[in-house]
C-alpha atoms as a PDB file:
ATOM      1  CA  UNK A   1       0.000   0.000   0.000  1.00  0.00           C
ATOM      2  CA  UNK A   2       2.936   2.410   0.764  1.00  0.00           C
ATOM      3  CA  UNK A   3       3.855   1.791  -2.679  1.00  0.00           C
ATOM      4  CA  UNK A   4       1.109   2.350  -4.045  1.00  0.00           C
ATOM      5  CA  UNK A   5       0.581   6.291  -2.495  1.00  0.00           C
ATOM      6  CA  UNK A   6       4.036   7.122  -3.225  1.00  0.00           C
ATOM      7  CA  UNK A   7       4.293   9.999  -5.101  1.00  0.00           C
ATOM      8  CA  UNK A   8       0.418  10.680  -4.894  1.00  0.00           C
ATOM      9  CA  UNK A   9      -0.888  13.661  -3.698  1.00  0.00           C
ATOM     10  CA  UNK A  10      -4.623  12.297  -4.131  1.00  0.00           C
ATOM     11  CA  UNK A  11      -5.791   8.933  -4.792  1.00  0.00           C
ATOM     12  CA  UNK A  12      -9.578   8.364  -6.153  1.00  0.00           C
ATOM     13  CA  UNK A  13     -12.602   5.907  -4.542  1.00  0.00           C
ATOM     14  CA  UNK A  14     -12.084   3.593  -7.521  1.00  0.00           C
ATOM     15  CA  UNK A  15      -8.384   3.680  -7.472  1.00  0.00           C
ATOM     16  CA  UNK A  16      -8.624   2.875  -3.628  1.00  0.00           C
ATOM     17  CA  UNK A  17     -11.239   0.046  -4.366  1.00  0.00           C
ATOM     18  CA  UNK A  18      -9.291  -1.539  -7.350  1.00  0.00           C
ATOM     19  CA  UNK A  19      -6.486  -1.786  -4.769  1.00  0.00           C
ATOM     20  CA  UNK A  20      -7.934  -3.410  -2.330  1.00  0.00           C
ATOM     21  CA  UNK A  21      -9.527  -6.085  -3.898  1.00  0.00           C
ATOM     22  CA  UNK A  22      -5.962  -7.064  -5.662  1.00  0.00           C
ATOM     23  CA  UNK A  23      -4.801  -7.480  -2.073  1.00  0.00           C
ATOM     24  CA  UNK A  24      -7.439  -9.848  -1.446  1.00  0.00           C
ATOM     25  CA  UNK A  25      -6.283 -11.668  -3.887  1.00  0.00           C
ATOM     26  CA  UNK A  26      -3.064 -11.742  -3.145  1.00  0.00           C
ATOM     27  CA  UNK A  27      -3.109 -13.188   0.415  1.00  0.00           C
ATOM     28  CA  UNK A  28      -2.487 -16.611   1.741  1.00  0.00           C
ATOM     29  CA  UNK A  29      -6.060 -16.932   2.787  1.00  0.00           C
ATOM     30  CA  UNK A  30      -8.838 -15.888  -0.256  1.00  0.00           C
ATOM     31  CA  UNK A  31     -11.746 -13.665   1.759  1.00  0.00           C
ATOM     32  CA  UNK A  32     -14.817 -15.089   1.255  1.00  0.00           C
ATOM     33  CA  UNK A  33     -17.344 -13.044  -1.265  1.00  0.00           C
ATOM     34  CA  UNK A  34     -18.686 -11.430   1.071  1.00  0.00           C
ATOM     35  CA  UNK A  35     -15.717  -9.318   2.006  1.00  0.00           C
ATOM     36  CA  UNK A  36     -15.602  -8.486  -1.667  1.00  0.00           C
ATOM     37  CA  UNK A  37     -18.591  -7.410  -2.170  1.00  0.00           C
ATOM     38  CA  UNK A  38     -18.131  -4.685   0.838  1.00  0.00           C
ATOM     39  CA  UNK A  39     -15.608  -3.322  -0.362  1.00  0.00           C
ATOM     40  CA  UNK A  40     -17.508  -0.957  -2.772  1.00  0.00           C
ATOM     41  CA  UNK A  41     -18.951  -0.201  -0.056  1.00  0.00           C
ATOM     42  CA  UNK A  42     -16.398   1.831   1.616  1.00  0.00           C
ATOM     43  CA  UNK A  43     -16.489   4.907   0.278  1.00  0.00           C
ATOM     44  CA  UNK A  44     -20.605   4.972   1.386  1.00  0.00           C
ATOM     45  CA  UNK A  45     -20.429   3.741   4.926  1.00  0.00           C
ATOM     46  CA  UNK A  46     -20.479   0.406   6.761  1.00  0.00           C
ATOM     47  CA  UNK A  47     -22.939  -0.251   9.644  1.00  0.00           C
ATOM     48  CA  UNK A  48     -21.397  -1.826  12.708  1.00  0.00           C
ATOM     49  CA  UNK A  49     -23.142  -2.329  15.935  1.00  0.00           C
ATOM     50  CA  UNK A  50     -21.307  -0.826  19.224  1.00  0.00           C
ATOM     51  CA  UNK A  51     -21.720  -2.891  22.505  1.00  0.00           C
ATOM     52  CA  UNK A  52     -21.182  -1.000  25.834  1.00  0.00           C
ATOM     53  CA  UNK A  53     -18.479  -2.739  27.015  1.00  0.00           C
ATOM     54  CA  UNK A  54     -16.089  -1.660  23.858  1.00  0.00           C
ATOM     55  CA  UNK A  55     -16.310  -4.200  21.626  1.00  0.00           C
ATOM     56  CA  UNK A  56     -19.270  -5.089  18.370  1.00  0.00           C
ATOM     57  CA  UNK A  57     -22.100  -7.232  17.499  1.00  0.00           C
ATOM     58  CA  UNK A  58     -21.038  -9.631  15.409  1.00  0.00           C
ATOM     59  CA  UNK A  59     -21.815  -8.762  11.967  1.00  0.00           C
ATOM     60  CA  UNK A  60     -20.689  -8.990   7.975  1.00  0.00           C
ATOM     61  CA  UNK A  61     -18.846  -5.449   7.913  1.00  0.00           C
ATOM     62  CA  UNK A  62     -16.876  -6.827  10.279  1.00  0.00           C
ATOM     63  CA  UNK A  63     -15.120  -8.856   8.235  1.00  0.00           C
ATOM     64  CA  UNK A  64     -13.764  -6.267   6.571  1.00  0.00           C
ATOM     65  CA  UNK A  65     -11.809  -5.032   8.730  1.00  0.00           C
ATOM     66  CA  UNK A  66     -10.487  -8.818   9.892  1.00  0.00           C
ATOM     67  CA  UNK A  67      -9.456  -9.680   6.354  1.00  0.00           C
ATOM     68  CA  UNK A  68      -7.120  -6.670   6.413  1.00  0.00           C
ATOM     69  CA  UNK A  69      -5.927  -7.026  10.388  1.00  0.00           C
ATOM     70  CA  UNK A  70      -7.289  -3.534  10.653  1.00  0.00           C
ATOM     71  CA  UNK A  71      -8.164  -2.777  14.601  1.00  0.00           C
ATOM     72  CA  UNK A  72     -11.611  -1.203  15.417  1.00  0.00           C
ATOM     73  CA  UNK A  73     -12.250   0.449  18.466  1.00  0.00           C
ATOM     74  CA  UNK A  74     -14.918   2.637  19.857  1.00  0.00           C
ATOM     75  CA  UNK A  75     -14.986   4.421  23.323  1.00  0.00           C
ATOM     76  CA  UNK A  76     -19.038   4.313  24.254  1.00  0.00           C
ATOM     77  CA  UNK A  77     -18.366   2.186  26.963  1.00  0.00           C
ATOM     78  CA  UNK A  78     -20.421   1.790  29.951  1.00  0.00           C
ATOM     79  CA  UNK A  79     -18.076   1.132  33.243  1.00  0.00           C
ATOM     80  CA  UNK A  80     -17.940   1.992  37.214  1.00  0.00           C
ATOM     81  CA  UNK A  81     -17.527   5.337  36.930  1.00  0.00           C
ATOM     82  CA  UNK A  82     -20.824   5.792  34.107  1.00  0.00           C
ATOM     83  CA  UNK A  83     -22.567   3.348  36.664  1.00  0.00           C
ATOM     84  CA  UNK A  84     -21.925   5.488  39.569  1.00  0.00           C
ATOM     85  CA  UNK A  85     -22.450   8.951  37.500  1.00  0.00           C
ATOM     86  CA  UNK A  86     -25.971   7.744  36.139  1.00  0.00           C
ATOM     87  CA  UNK A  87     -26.604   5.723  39.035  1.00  0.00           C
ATOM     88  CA  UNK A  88     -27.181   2.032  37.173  1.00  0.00           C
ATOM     89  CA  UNK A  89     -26.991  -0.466  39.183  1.00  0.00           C
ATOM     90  CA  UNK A  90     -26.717  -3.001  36.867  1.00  0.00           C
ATOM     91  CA  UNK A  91     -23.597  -3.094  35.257  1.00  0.00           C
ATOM     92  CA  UNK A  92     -24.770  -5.913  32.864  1.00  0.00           C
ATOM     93  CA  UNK A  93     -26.006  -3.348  31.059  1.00  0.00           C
ATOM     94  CA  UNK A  94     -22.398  -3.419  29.169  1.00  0.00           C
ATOM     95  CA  UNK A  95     -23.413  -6.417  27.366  1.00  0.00           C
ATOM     96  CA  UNK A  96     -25.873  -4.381  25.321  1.00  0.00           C
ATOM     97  CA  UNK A  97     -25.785  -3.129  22.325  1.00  0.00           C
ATOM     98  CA  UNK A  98     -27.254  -0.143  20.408  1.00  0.00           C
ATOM     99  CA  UNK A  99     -29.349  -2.042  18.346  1.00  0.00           C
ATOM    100  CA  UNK A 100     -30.525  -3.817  21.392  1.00  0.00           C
ATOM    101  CA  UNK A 101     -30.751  -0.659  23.157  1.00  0.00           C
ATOM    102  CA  UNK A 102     -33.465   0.814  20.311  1.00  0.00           C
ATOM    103  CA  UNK A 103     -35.846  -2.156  20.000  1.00  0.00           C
ATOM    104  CA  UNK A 104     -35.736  -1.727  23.810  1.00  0.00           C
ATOM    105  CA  UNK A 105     -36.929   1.656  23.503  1.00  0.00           C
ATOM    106  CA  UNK A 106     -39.596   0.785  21.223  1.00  0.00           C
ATOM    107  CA  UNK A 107     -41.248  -2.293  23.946  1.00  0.00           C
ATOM    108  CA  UNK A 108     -43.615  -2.481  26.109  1.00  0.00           C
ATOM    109  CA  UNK A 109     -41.001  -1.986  29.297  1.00  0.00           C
ATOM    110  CA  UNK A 110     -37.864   0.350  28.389  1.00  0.00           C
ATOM    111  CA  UNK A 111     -35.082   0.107  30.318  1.00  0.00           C
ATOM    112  CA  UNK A 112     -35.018   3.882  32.366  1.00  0.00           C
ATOM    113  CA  UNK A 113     -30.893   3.226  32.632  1.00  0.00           C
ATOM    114  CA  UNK A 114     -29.874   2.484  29.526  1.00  0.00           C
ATOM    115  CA  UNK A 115     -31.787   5.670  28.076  1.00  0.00           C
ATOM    116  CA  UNK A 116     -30.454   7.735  30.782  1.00  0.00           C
ATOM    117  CA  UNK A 117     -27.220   6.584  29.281  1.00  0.00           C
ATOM    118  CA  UNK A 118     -27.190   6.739  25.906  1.00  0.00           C
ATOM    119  CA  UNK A 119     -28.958  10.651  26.394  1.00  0.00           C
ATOM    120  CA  UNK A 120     -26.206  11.798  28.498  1.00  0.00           C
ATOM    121  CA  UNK A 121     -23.399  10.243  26.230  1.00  0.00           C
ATOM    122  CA  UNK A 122     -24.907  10.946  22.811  1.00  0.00           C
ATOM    123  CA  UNK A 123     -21.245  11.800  21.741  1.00  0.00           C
ATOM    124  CA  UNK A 124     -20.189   8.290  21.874  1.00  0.00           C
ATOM    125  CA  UNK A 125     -16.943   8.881  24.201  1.00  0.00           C
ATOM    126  CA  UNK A 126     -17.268   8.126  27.900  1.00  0.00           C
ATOM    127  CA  UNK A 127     -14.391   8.430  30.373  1.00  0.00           C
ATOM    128  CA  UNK A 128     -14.067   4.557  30.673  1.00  0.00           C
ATOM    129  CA  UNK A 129     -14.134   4.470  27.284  1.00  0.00           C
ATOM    130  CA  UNK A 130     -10.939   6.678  26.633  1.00  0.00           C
ATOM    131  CA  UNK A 131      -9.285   5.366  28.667  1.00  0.00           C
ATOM    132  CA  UNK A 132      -9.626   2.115  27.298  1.00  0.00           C
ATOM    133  CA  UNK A 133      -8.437   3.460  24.281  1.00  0.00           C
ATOM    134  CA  UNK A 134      -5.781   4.854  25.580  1.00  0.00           C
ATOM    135  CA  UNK A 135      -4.727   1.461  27.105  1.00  0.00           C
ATOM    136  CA  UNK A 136      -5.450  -0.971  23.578  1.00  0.00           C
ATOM    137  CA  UNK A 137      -3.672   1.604  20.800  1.00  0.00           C
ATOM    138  CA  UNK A 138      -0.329   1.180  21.102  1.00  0.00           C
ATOM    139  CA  UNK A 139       2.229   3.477  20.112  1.00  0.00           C
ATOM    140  CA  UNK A 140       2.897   4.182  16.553  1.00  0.00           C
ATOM    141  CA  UNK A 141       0.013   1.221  15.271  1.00  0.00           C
ATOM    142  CA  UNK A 142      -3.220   2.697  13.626  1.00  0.00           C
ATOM    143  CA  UNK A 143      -6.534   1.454  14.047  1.00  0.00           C
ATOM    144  CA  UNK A 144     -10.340   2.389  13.299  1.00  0.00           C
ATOM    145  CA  UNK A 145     -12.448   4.514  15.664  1.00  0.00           C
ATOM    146  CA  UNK A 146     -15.867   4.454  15.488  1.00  0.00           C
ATOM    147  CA  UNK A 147     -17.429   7.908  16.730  1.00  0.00           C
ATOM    148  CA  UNK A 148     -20.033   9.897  16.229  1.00  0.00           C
ATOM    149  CA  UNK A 149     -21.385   7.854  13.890  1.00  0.00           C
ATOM    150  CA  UNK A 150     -18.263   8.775  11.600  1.00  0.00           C
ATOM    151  CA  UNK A 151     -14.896   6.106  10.851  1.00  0.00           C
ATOM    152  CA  UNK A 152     -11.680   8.091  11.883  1.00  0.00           C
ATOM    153  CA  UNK A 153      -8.130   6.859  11.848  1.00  0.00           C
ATOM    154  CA  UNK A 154      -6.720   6.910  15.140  1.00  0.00           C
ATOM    155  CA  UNK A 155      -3.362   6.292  17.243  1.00  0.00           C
ATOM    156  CA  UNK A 156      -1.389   7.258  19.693  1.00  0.00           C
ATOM    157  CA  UNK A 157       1.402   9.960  20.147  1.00  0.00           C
ATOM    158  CA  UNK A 158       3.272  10.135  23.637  1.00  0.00           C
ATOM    159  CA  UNK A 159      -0.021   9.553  25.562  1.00  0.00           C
ATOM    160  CA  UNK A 160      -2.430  11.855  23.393  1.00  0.00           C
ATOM    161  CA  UNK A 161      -5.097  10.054  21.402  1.00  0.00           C
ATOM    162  CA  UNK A 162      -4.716  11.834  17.781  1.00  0.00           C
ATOM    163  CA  UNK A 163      -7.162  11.624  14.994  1.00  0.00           C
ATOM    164  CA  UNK A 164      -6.345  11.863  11.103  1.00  0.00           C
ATOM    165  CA  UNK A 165      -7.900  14.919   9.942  1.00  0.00           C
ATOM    166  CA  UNK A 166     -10.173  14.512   6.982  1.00  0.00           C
ATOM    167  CA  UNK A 167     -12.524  17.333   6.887  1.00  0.00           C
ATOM    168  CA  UNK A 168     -12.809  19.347   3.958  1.00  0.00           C
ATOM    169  CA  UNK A 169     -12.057  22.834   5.422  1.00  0.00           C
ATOM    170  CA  UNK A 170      -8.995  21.642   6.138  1.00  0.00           C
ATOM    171  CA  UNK A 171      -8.012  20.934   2.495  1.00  0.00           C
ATOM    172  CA  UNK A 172      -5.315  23.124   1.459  1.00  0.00           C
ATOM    173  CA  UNK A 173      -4.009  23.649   5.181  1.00  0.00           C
ATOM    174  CA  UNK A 174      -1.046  20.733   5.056  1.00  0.00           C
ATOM    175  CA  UNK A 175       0.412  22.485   8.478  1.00  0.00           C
ATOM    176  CA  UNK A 176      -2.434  20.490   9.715  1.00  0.00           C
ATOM    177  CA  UNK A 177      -2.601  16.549  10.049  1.00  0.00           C
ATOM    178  CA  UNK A 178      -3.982  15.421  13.161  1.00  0.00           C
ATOM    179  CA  UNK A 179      -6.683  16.192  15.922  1.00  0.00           C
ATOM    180  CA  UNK A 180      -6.218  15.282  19.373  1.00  0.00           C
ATOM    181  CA  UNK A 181      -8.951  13.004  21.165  1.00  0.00           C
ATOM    182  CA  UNK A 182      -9.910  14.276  24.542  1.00  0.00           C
ATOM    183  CA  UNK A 183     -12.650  13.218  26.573  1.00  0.00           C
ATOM    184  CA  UNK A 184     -15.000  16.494  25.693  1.00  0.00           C
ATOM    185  CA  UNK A 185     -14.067  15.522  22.421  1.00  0.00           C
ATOM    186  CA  UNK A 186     -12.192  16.733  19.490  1.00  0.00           C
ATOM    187  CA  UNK A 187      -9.360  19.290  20.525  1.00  0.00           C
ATOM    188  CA  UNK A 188      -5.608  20.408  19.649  1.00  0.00           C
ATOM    189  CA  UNK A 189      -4.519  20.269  15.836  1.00  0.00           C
ATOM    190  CA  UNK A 190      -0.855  19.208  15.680  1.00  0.00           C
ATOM    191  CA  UNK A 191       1.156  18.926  12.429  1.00  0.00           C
ATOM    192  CA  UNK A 192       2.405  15.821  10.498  1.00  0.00           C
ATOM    193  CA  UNK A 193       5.120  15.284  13.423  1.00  0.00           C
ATOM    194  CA  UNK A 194       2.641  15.816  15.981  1.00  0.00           C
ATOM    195  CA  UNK A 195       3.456  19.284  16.553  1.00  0.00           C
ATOM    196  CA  UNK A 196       1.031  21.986  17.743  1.00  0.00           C
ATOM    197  CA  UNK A 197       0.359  23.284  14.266  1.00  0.00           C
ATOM    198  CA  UNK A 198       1.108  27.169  13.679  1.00  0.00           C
ATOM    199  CA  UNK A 199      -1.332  27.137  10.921  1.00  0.00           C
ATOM    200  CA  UNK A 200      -4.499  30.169  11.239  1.00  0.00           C
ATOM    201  CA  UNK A 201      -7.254  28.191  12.875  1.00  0.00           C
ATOM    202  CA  UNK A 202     -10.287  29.766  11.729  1.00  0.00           C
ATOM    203  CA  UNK A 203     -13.896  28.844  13.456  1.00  0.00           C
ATOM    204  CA  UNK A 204     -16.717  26.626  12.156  1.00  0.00           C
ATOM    205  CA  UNK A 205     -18.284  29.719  10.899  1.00  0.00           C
ATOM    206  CA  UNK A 206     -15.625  31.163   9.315  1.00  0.00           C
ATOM    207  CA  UNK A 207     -14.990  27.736   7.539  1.00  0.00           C
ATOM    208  CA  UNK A 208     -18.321  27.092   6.732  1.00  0.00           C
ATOM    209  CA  UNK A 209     -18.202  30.804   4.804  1.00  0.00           C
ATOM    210  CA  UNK A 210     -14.815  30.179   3.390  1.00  0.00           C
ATOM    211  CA  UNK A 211     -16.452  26.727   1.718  1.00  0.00           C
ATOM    212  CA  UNK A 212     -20.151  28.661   0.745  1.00  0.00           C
ATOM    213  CA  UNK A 213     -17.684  30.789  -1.140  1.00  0.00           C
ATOM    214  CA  UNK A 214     -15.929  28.200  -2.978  1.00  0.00           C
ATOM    215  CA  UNK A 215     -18.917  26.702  -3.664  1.00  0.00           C
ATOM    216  CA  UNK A 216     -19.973  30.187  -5.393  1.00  0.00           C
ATOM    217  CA  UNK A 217     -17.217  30.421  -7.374  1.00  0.00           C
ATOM    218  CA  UNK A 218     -17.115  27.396  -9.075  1.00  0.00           C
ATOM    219  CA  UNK A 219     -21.005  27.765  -9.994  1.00  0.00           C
ATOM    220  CA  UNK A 220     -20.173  30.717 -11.799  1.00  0.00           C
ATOM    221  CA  UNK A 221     -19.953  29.710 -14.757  1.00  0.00           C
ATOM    222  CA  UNK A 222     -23.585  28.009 -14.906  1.00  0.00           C
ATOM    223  CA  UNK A 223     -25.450  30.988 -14.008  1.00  0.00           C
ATOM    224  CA  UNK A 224     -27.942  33.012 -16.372  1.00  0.00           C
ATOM    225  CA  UNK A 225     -26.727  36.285 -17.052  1.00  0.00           C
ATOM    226  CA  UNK A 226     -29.010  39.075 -16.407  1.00  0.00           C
ATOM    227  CA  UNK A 227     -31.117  40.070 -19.208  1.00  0.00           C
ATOM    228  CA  UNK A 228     -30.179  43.745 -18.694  1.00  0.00           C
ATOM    229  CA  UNK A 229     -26.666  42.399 -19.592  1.00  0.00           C
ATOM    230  CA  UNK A 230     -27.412  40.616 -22.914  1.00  0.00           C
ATOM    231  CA  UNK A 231     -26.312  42.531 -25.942  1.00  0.00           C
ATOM    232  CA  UNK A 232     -29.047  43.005 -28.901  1.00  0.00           C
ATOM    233  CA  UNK A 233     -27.135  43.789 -32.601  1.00  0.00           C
ATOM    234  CA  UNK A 234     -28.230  45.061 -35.943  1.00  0.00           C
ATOM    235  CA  UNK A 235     -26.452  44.557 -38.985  1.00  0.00           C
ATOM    236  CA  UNK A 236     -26.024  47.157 -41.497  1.00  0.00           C
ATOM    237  CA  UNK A 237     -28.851  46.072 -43.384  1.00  0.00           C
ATOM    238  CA  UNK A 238     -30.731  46.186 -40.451  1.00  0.00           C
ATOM    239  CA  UNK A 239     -29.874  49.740 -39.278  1.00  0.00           C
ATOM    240  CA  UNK A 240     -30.963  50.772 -43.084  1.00  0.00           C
ATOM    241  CA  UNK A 241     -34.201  48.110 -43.438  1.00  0.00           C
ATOM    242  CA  UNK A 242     -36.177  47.048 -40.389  1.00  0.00           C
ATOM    243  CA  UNK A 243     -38.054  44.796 -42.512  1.00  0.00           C
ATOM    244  CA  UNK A 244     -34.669  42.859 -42.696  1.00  0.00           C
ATOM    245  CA  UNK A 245     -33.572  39.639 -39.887  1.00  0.00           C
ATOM    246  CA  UNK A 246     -32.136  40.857 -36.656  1.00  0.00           C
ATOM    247  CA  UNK A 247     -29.079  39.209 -35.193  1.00  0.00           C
ATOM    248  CA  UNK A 248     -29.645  38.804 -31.525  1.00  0.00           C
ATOM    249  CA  UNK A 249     -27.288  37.186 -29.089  1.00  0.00           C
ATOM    250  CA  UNK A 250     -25.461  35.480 -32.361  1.00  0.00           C
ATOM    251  CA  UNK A 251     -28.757  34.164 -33.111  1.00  0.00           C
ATOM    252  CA  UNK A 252     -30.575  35.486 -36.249  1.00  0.00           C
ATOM    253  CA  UNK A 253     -34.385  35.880 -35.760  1.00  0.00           C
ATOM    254  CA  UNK A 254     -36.934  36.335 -39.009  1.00  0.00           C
ATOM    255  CA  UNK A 255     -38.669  39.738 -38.575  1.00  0.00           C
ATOM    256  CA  UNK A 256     -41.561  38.894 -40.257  1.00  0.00           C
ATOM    257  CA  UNK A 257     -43.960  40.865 -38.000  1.00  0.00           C
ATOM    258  CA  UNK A 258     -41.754  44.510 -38.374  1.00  0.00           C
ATOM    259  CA  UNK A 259     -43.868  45.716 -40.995  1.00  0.00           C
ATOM    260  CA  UNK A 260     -47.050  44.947 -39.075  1.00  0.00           C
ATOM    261  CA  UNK A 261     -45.457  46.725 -35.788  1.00  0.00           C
ATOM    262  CA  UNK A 262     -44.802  49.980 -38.300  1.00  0.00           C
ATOM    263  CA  UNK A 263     -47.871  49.905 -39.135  1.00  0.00           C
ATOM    264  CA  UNK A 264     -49.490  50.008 -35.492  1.00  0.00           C
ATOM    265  CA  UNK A 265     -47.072  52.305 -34.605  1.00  0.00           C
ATOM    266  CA  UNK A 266     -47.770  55.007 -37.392  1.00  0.00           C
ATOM    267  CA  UNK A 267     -51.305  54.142 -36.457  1.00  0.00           C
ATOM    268  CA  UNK A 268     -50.817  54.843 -32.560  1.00  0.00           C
ATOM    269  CA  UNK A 269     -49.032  57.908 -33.379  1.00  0.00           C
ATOM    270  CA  UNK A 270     -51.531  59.288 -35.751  1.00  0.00           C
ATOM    271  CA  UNK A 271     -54.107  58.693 -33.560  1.00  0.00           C
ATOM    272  CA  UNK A 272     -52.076  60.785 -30.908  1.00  0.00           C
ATOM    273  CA  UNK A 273     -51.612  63.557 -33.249  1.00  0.00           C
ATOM    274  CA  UNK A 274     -55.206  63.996 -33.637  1.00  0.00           C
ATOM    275  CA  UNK A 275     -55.745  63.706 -30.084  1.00  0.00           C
ATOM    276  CA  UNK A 276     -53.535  66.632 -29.590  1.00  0.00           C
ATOM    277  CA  UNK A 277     -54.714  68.526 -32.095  1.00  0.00           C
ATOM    278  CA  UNK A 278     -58.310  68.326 -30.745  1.00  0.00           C
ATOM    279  CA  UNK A 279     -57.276  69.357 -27.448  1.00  0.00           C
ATOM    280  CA  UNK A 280     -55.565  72.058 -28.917  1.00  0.00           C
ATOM    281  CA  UNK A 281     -58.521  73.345 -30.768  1.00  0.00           C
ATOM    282  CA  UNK A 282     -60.441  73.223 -28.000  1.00  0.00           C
ATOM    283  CA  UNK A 283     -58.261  74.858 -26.007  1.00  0.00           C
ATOM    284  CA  UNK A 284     -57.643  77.888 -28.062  1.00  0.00           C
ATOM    285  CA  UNK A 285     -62.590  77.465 -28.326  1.00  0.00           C
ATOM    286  CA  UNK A 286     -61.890  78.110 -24.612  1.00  0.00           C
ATOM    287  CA  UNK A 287     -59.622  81.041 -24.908  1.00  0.00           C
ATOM    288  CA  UNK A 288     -61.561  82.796 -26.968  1.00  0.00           C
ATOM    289  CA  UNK A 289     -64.991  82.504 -24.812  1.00  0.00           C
ATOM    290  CA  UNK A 290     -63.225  83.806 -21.811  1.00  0.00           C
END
């Protein structure tokens, strides 16, 4: 795979995909079809199943991630210190997972804890959690975080949980590499050498402008131009003969109905000449009563 990104600055979905599936084919042990068939998949999401006590309900897009020894972790785990926050008392609760949790939701008896739980950790990190992290990721290995409903690579850097940045606004910023992982969550950018980057950090509005303007940009080119703006143009023969065609916007449009249009128009203005003249006839009637 290193091989393969060398000298890349970007590599596409299909180039990925194409990739990946000569590597299944390549190892001692053949993956099964299904494994094949998720790898298209990808690029559009998996669905895995978190269980509170860190690990997932067994399931097909798991297998995935086995065929390629790829580690995935989450931290929405449910321990001592969640039991004694919340106060659950049972702490078999661990063994559930989220599926489980929402068909619970939807019986006859809910379980009161488990919603109390997953409504105050909705951000899928609990202390026991990162710490548990912090404990299975090794130094300098990468694995797979699932969080917030999102796949992130993660690792570890001199005790700091750090995050490969992947999010758009970031782009053209290559000061900036990874995100630290703290329990509130998403914190300190560092550099490629996990260095606090120096790099302008502007805020989620100021990003979100700074893409709405991009956006703009490049849909310039498909909008209508104002009518006001569009240019109509005679030819000579035109400017002598209005009976003739008129070139319009590079387009050349019969004239059939000018002579009609003359017409009303002497018309209209003849009739407007008499109208004035009758006013001014009566006008001067008026004078001369008075």
């Amino acid at each position: 795979m290193a091989q393969f990104i060398e000298g890349k600055s970007s590599v596409s979905s299909q180039e990925l995909q194409v990739k990946l599936i000569e590597m299944l084919y390549n190892m001692d042990e053949v993956a099964d079809d299904i494994v094949f068939s998720l790898v298209p998949r990808i690029s559009e999401g998996l669905e895995v199943n978190p269980k509170l006590d860190g690990t997932f309900a067994s399931s097909n897009e798991l297998k995935i991630f086995e065929a390629f020894k790829i580690h995935l972790v989450h931290g929405w785990v449910l321990g001592k210190t969640e039991c004694s926050q919340l106060d659950i008392a049972d702490e078999n609760l661990a063994s559930t997972s989220y599926e489980e949790f929402c068909s619970d939701q939807f019986g006859d008896n809910p379980n009161d804890e488990l919603k109390r739980f997953f409504e105050t950790f909705s951000g899928q990190l609990t202390l026991t959690g990162y710490m548990e992290l912090l404990s299975a990721i090794e130094p300098g290995v990468f694995a797979v975080l699932f969080w917030n409903n999102h796949f992130s690579t993660i690792c570890q850097n001199e005790g700091r949980l750090c995050l490969l940045v992947t999010d758009l606004g970031y782009k053209e910023k290559y000061n900036i590499c990874w995100e630290v992982l703290d329990i509130s969550g998403a914190g300190m950018l560092l550099n490629p050498d996990f260095e606090e980057s120096n790099s302008h950090i502007e805020s989620d509005a100021q990003l979100a402008q700074q893409l709405a303007s991009k956006y703009r940009s490049n849909q310039k080119g498909s909008i209508p131009q104002d009518p006001s703006n569009v240019s109509f143009q005679r030819t000579e023969t035109d400017q002598r003969d209005h009976t003739d065609n008129h070139n319009i916007a590079g387009m050349n449009v019969s004239n059939s109905s000018s002579k009609n249009t003359s017409r009303k128009t002497s018309q209209k203005n003849g009739k407007s000449n008499n109208r004035k003249q009758k006013k001014q006839s009566k006008t001067e009637i008026n004078c001369h009563i008075m």
